[in-house]
Protein backbone atom coordinates (compact mmCIF):
# COMPACT_ATOMS: atom_id res chain seq x y z
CA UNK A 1 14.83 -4.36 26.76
CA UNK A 2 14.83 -8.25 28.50
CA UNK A 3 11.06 -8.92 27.72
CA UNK A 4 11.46 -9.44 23.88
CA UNK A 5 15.14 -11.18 24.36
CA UNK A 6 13.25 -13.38 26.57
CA UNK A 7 10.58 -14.12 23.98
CA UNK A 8 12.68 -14.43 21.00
CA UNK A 9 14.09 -17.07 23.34
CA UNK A 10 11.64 -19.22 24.73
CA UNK A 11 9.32 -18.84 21.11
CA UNK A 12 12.43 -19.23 18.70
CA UNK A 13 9.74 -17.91 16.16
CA UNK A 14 11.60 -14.75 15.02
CA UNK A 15 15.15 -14.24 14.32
CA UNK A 16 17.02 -12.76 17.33
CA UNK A 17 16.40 -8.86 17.46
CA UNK A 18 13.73 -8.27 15.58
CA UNK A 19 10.57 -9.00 18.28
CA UNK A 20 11.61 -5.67 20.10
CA UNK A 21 10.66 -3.72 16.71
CA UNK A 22 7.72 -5.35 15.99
CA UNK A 23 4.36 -4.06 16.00
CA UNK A 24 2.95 -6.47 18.33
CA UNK A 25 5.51 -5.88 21.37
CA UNK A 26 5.22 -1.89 20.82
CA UNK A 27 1.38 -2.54 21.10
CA UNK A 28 1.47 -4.25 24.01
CA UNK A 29 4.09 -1.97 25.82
CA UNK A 30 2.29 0.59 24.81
CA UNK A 31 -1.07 -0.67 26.18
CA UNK A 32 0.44 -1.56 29.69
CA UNK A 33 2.63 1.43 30.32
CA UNK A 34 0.09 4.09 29.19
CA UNK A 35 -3.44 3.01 29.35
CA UNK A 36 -3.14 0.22 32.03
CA UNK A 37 -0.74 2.05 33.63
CA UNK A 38 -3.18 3.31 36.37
CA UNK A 39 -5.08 -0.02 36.76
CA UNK A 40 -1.86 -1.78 36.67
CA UNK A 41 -0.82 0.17 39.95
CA UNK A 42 -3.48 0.63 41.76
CA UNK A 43 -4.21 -3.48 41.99
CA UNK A 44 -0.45 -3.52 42.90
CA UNK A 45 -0.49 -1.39 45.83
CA UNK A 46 -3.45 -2.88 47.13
CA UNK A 47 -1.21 -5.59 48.98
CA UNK A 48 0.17 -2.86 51.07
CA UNK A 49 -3.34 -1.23 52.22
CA UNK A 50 -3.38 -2.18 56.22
CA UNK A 51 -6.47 -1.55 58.10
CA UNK A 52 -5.59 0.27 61.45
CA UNK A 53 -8.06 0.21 64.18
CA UNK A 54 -7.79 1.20 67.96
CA UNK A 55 -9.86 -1.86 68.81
CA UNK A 56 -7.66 -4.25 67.51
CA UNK A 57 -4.09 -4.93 65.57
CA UNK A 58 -3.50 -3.65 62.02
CA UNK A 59 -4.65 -5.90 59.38
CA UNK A 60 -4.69 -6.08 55.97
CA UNK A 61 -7.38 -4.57 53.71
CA UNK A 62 -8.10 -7.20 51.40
CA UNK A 63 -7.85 -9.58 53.82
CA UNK A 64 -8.56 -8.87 56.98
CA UNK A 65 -7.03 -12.41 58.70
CA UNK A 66 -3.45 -11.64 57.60
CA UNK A 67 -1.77 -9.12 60.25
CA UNK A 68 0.10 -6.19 58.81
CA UNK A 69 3.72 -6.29 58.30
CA UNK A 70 4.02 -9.78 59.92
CA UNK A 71 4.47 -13.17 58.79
CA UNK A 72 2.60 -13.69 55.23
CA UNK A 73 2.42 -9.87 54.76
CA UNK A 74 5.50 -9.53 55.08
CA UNK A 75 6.27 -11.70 52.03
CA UNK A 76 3.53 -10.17 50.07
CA UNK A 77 4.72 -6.76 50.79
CA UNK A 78 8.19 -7.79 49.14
CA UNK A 79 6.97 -9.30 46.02
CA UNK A 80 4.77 -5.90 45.41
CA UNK A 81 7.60 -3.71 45.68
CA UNK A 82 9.56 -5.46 43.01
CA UNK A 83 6.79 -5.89 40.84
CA UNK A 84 6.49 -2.18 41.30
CA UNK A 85 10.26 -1.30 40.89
CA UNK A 86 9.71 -3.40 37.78
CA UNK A 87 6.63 -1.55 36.32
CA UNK A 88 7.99 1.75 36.77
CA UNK A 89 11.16 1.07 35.49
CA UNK A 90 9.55 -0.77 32.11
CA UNK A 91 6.88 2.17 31.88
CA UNK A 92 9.83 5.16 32.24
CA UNK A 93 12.15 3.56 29.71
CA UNK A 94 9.79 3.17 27.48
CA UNK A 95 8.00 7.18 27.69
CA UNK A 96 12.11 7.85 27.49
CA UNK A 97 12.17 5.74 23.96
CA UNK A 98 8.96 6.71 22.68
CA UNK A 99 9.65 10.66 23.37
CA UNK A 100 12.90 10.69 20.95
């Protein structure tokens, strides 16, 4: 797993390997991939909510002066999607390590 390579890094407070077994990262893993998990998501996908109306062009939910899928949404679109890859990724390999 990066995150607690990355830690062990930056910190230098632990000696290199041991962060990723350590109560504190399992805890916090644990908390964002199973009972955040929802809230997590649902505040990502909100950048992708457009508000389509006959009357006028799409816009965005949230923010309803930023056109769908053009421009500025367009970059905020991008960085959701990774940030989602990212989330689902971290929360499957860690249900796949916690189930064995």
């Amino acid at each position: 797993v990066v995150a607690p390579a990355v830690f062990e890094d930056v910190l230098d407070w632990k000696p290199k390997g041991t962060f990723s077994r350590s109560k504190l990262w399992e805890s916090f893993a644990s908390l964002l991939s199973q009972t955040l998990f929802i809230t997590i998501i649902i505040n990502f996908i909100k950048p992708l909510q457009c508000l389509y109306d006959e009357s006028f062009a799409p816009v965005l939910l949230f923010a309803q002066n930023v056109a769908c899928w053009s421009g500025e949404h367009t970059n905020l679109a991008i960085t959701t999607m990774v940030f989602l890859c990212f989330m689902f990724l971290r929360c499957m390999s860690f249900l796949q390590t916690a189930a064995f």
